[in-house]
PDB file of N, CA and C in Angstrom:
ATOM      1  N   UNK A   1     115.717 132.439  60.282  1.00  0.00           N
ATOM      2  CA  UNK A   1     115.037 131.623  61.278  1.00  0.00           C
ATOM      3  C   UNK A   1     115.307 130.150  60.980  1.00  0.00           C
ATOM      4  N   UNK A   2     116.168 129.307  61.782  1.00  0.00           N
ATOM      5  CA  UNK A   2     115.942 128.142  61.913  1.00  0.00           C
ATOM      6  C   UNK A   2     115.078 127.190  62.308  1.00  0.00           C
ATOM      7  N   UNK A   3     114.327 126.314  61.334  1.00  0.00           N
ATOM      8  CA  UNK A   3     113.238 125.335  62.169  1.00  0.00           C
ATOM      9  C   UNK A   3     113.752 124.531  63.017  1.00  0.00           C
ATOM     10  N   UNK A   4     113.208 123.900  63.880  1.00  0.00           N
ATOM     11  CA  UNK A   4     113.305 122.815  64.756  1.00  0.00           C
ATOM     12  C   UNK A   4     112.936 121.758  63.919  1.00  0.00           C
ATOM     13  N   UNK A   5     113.485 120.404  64.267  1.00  0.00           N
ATOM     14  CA  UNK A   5     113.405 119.222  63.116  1.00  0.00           C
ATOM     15  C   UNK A   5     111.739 118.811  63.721  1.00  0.00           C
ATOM     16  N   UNK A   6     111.553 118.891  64.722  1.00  0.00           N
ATOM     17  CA  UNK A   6     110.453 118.485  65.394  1.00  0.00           C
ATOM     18  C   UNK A   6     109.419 118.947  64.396  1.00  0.00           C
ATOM     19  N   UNK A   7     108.981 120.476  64.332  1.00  0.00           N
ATOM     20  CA  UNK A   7     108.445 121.750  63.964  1.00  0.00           C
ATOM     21  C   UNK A   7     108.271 120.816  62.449  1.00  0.00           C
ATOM     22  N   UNK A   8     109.516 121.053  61.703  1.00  0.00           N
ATOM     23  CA  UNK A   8     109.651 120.114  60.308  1.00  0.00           C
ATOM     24  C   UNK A   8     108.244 119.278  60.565  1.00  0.00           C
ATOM     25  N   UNK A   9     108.883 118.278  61.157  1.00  0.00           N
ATOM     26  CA  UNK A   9     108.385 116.889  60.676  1.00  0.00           C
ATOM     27  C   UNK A   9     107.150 116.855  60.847  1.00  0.00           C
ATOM     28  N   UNK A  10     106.656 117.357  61.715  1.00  0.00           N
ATOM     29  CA  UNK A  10     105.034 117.902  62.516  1.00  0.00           C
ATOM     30  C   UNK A  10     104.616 118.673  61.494  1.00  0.00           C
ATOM     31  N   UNK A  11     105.082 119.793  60.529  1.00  0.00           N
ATOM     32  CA  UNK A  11     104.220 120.260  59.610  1.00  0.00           C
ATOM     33  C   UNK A  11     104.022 119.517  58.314  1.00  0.00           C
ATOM     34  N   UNK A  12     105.070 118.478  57.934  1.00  0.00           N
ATOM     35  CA  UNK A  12     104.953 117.932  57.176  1.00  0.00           C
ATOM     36  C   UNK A  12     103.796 116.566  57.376  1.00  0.00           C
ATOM     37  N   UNK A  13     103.854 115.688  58.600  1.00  0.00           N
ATOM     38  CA  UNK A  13     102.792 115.379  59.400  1.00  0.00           C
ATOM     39  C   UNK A  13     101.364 115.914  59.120  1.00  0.00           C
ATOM     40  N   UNK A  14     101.248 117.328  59.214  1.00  0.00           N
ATOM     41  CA  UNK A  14      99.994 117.688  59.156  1.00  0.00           C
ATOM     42  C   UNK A  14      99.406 117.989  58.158  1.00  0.00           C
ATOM     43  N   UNK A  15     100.396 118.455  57.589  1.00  0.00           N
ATOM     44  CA  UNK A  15      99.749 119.224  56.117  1.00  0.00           C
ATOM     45  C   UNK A  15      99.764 118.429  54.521  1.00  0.00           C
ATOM     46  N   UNK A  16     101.299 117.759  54.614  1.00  0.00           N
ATOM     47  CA  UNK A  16     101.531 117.139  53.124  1.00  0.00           C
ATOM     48  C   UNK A  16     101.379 115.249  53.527  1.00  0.00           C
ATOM     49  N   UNK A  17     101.684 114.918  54.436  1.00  0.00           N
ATOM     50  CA  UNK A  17     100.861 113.035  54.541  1.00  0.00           C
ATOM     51  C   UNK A  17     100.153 112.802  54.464  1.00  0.00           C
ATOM     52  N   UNK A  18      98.921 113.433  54.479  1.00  0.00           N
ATOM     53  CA  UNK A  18      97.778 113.050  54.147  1.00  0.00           C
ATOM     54  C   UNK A  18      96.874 113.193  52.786  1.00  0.00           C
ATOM     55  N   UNK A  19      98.046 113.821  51.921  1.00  0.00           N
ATOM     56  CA  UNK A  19      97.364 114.007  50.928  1.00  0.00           C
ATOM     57  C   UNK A  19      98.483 112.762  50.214  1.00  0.00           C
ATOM     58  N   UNK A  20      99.077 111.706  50.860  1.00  0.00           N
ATOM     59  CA  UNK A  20      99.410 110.856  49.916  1.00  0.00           C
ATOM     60  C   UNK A  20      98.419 109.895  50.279  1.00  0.00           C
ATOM     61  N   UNK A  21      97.440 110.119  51.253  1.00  0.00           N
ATOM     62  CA  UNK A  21      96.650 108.838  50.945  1.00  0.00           C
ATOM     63  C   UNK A  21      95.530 108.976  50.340  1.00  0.00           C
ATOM     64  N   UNK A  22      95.545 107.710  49.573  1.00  0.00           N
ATOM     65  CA  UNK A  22      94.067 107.493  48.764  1.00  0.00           C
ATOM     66  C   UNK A  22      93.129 106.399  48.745  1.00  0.00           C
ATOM     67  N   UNK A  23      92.013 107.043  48.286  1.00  0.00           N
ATOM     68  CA  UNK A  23      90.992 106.297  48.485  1.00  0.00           C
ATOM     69  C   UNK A  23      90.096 106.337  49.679  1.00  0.00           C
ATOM     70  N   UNK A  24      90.701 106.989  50.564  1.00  0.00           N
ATOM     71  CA  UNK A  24      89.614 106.933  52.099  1.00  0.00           C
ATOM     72  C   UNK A  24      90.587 108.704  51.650  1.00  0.00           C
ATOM     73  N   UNK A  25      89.906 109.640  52.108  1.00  0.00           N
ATOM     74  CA  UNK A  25      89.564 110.818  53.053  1.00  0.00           C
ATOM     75  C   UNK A  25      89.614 110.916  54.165  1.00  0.00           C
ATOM     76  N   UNK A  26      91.074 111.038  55.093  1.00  0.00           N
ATOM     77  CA  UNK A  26      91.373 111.017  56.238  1.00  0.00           C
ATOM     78  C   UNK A  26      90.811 112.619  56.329  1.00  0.00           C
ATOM     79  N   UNK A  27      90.569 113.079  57.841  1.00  0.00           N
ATOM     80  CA  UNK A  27      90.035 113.840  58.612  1.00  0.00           C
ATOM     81  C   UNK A  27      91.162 114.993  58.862  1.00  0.00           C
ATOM     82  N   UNK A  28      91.273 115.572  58.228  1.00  0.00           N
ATOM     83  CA  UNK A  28      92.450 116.666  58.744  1.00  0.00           C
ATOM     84  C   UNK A  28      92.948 117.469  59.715  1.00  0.00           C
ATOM     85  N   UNK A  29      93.884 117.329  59.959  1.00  0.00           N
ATOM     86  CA  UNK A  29      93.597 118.030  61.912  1.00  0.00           C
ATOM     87  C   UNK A  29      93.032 119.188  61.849  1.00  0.00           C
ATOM     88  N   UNK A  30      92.935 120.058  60.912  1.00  0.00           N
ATOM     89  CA  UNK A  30      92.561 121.291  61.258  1.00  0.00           C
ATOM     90  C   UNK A  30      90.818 121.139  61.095  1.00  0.00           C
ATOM     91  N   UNK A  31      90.302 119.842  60.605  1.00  0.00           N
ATOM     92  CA  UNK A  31      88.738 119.941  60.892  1.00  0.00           C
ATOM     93  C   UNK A  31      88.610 118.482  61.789  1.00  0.00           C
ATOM     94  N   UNK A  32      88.985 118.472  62.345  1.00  0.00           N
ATOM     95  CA  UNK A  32      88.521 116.919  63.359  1.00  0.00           C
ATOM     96  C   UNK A  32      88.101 117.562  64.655  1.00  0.00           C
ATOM     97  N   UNK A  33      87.225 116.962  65.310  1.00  0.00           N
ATOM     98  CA  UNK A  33      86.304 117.362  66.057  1.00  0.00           C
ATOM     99  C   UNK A  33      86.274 115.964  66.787  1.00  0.00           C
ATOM    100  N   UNK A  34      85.921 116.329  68.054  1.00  0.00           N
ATOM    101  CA  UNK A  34      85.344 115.212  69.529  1.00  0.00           C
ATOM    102  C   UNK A  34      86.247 114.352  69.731  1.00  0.00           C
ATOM    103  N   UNK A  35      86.413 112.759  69.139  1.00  0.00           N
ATOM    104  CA  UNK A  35      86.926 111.629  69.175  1.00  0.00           C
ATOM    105  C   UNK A  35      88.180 111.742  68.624  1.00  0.00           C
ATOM    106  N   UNK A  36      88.200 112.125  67.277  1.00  0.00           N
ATOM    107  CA  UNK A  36      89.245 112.458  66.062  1.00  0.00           C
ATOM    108  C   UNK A  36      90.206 113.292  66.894  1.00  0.00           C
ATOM    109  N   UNK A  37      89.774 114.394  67.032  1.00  0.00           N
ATOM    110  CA  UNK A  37      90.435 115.919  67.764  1.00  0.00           C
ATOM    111  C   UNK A  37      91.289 115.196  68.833  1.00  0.00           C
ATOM    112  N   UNK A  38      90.663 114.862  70.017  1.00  0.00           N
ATOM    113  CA  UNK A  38      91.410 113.962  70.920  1.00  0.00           C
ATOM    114  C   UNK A  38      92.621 113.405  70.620  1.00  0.00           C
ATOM    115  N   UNK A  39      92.581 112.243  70.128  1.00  0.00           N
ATOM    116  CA  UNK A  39      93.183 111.688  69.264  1.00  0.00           C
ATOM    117  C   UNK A  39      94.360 112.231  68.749  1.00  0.00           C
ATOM    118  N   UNK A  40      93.828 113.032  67.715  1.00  0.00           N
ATOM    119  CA  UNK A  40      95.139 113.927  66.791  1.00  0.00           C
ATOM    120  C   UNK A  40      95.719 114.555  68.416  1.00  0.00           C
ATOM    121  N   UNK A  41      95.357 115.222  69.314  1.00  0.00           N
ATOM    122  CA  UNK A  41      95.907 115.810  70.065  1.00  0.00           C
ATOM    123  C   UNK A  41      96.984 115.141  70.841  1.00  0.00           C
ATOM    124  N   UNK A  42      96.501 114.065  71.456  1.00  0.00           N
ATOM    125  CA  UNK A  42      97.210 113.556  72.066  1.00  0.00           C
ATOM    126  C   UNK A  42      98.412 112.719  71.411  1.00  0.00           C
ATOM    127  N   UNK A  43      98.161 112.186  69.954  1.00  0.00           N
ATOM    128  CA  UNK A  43      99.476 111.984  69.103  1.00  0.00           C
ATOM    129  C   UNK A  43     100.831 112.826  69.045  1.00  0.00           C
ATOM    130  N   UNK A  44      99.780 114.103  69.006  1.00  0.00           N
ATOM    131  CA  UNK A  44     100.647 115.509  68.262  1.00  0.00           C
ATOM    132  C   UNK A  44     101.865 115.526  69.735  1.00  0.00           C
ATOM    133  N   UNK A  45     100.966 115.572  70.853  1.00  0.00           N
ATOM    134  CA  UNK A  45     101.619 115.475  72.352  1.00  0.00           C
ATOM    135  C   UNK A  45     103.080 114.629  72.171  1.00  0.00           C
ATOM    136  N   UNK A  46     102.602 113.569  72.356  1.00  0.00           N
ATOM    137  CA  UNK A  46     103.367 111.982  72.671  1.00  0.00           C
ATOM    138  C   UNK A  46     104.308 111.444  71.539  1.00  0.00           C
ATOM    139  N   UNK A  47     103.815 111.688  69.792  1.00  0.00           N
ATOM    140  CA  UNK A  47     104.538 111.407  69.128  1.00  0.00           C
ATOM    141  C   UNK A  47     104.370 112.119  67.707  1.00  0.00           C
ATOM    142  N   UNK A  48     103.778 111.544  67.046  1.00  0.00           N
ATOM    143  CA  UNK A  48     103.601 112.749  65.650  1.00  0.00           C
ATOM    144  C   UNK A  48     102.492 111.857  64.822  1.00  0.00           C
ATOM    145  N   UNK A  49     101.462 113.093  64.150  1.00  0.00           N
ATOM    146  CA  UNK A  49     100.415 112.135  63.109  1.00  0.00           C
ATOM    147  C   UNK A  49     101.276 111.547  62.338  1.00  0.00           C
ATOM    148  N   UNK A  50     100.717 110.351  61.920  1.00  0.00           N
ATOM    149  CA  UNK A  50     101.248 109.924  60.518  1.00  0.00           C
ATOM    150  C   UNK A  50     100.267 109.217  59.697  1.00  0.00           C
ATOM    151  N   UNK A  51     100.708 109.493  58.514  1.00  0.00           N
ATOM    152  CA  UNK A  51      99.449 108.750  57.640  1.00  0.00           C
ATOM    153  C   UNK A  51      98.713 107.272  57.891  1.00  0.00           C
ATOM    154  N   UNK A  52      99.690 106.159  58.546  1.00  0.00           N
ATOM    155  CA  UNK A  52      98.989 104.968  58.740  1.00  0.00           C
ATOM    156  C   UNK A  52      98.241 105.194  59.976  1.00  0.00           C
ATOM    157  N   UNK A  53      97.882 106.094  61.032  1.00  0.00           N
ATOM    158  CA  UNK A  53      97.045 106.039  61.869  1.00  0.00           C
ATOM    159  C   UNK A  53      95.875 106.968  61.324  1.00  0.00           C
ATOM    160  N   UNK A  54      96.562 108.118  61.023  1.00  0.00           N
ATOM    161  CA  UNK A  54      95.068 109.086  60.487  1.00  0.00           C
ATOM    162  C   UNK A  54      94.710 108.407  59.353  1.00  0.00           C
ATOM    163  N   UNK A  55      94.880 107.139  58.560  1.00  0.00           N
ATOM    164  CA  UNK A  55      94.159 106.712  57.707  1.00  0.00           C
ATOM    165  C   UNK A  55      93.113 106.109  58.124  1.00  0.00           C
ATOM    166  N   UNK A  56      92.935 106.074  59.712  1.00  0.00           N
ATOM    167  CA  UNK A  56      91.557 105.126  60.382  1.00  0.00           C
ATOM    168  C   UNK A  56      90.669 106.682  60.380  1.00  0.00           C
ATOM    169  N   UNK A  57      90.931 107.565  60.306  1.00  0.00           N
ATOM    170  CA  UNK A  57      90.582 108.960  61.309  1.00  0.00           C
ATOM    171  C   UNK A  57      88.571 108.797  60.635  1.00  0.00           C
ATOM    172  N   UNK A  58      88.462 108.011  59.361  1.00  0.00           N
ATOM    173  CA  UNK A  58      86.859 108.753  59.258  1.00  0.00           C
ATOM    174  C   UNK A  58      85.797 107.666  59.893  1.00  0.00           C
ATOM    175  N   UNK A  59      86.623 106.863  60.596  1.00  0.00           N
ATOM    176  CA  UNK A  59      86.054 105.958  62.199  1.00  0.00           C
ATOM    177  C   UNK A  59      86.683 106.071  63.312  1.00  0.00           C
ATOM    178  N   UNK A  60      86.328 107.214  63.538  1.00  0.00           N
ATOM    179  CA  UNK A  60      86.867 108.015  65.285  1.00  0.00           C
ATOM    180  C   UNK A  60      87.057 106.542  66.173  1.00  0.00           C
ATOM    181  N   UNK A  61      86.212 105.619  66.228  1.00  0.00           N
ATOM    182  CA  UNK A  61      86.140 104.852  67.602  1.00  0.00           C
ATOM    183  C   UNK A  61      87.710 103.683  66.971  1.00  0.00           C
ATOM    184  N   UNK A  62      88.075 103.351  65.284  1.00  0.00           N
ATOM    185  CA  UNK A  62      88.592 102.651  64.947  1.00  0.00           C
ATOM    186  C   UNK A  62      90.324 103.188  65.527  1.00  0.00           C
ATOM    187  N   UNK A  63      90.222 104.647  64.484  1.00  0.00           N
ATOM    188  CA  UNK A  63      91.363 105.539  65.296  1.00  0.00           C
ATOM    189  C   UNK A  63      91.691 105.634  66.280  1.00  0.00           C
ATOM    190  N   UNK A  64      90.912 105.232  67.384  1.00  0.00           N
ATOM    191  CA  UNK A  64      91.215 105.731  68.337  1.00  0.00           C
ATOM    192  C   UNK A  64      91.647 104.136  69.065  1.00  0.00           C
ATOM    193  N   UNK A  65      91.324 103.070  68.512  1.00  0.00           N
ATOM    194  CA  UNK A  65      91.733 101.601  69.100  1.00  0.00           C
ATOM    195  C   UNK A  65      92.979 101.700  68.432  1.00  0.00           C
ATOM    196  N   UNK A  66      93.194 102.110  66.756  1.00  0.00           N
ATOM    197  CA  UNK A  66      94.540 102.053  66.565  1.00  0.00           C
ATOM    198  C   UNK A  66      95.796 103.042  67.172  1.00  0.00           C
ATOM    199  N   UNK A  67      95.872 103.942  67.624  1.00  0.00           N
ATOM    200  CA  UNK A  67      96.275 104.947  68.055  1.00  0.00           C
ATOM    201  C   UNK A  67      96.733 104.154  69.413  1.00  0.00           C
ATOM    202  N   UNK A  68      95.375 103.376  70.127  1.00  0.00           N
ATOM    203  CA  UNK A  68      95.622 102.561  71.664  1.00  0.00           C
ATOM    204  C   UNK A  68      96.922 102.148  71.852  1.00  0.00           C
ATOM    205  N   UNK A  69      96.739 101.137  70.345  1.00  0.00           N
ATOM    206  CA  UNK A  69      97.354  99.887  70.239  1.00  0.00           C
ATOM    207  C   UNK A  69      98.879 100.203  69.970  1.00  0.00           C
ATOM    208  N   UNK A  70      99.010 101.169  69.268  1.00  0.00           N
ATOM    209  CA  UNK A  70     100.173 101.752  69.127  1.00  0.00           C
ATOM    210  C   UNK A  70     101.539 102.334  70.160  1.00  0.00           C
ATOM    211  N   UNK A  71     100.510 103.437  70.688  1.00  0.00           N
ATOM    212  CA  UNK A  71     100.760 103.741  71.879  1.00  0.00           C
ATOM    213  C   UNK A  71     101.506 102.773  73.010  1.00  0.00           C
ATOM    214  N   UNK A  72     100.751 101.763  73.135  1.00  0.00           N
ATOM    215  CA  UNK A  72     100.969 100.954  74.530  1.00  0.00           C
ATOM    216  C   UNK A  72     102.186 100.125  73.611  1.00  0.00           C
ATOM    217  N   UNK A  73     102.294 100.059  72.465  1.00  0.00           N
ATOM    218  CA  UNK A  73     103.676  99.467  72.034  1.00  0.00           C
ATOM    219  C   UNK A  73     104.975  99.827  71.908  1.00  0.00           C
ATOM    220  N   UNK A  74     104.808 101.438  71.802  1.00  0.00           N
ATOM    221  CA  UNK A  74     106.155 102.102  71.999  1.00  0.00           C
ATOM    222  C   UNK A  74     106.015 102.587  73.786  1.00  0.00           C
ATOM    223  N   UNK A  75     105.178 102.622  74.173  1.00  0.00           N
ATOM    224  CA  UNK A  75     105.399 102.671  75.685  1.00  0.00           C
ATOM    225  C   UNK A  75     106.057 101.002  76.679  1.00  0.00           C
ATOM    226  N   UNK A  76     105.630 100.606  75.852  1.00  0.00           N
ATOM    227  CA  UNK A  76     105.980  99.109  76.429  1.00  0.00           C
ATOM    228  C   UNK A  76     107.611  98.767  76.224  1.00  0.00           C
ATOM    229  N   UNK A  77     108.297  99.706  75.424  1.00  0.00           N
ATOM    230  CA  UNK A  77     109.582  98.732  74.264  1.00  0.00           C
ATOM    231  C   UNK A  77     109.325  98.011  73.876  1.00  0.00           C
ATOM    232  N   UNK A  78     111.158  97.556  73.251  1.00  0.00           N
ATOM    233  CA  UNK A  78     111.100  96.206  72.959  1.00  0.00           C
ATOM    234  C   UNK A  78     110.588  95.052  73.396  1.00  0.00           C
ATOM    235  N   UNK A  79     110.035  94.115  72.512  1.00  0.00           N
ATOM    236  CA  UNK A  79     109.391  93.015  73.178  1.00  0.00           C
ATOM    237  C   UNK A  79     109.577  91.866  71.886  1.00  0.00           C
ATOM    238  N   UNK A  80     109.482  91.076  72.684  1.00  0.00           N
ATOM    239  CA  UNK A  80     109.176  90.040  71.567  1.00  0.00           C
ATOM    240  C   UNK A  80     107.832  89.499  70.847  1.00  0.00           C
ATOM    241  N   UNK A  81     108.471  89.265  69.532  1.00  0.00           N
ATOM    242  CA  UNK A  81     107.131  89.196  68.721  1.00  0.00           C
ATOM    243  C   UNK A  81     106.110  88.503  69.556  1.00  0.00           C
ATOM    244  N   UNK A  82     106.353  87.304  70.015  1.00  0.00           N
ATOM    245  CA  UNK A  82     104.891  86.724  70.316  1.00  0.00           C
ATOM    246  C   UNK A  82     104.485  87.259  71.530  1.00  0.00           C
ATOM    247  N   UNK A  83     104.838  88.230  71.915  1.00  0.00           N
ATOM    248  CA  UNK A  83     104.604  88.893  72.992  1.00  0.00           C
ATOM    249  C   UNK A  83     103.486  89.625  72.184  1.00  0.00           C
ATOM    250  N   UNK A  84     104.165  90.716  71.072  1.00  0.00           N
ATOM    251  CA  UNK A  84     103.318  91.457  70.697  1.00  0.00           C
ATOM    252  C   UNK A  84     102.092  90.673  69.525  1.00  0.00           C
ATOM    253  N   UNK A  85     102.192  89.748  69.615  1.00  0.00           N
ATOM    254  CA  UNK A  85     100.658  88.571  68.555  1.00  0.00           C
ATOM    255  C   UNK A  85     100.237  88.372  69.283  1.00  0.00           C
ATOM    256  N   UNK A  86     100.238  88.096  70.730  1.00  0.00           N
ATOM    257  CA  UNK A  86      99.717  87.588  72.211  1.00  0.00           C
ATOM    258  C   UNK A  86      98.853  88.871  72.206  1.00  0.00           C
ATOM    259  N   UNK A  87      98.969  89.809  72.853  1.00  0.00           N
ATOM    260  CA  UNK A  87      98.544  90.851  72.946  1.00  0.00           C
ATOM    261  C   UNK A  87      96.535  91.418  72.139  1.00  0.00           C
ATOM    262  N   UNK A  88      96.968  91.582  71.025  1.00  0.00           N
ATOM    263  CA  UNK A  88      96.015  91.308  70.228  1.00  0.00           C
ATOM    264  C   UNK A  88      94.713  90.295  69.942  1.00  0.00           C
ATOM    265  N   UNK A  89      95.158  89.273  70.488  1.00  0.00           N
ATOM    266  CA  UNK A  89      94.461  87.976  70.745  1.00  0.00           C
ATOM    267  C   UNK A  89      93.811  88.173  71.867  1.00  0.00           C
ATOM    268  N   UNK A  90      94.286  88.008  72.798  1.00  0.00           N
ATOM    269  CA  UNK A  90      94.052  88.372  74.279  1.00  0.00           C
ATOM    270  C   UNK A  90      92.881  89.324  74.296  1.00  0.00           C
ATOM    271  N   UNK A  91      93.462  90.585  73.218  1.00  0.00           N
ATOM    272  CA  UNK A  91      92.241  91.690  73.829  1.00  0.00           C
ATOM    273  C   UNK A  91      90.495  91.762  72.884  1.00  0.00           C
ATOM    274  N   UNK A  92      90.951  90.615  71.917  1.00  0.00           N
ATOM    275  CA  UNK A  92      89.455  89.756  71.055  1.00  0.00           C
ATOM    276  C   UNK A  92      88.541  88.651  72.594  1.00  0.00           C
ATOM    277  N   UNK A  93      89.333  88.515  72.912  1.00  0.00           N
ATOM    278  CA  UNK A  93      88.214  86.908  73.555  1.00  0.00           C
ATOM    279  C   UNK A  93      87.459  87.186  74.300  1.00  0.00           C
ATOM    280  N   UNK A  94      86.497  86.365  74.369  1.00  0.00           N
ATOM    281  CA  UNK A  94      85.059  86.929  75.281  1.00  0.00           C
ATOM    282  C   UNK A  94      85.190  87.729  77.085  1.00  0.00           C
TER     283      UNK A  94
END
């Protein structure tokens, strides 16, 4: 049986990245629930977990702004930097 590289990278994604991070206790897909769950789902969809986003995962509402922010950056392309420092700013002000 040949894997798919996808298949690969997605189990490695799920199962062995998260145990390189330390110090916070990211949320593991196989127990994340409501906000988290979402989240992991719609990553898993669109692109793949990886440790610097599920490292927000044990603040569902944080994960889920970083995940936003992410998102709308590889949906957007290339851009230029102060495009993307603009951005960020913009979405702080009153």
């Amino acid at each position: 049986m040949i894997l798919q590289p996808a298949r690969v990278e997605q189990a490695f994604f799920t199962k062995q990245a998260p145990k390189l991070i330390r110090h916070i206790k990211p949320v593991l897909p196989l127990e994340a629930d409501g906000l988290v769950a979402d989240v992991y789902d719609q990553m898993a969809r669109e692109f793949q977990l990886t440790p610097p986003v599920i490292l927000h995962s044990p603040i569902p509402d944080l994960l889920a702004s970083v995940w936003g922010a992410q998102r709308e950056a590889m949906v957007a392309g290339p851009t230029s930097r102060a495009l993307r420092e603009t951005v960020p700013v913009m979405g702080n002000s009153p």
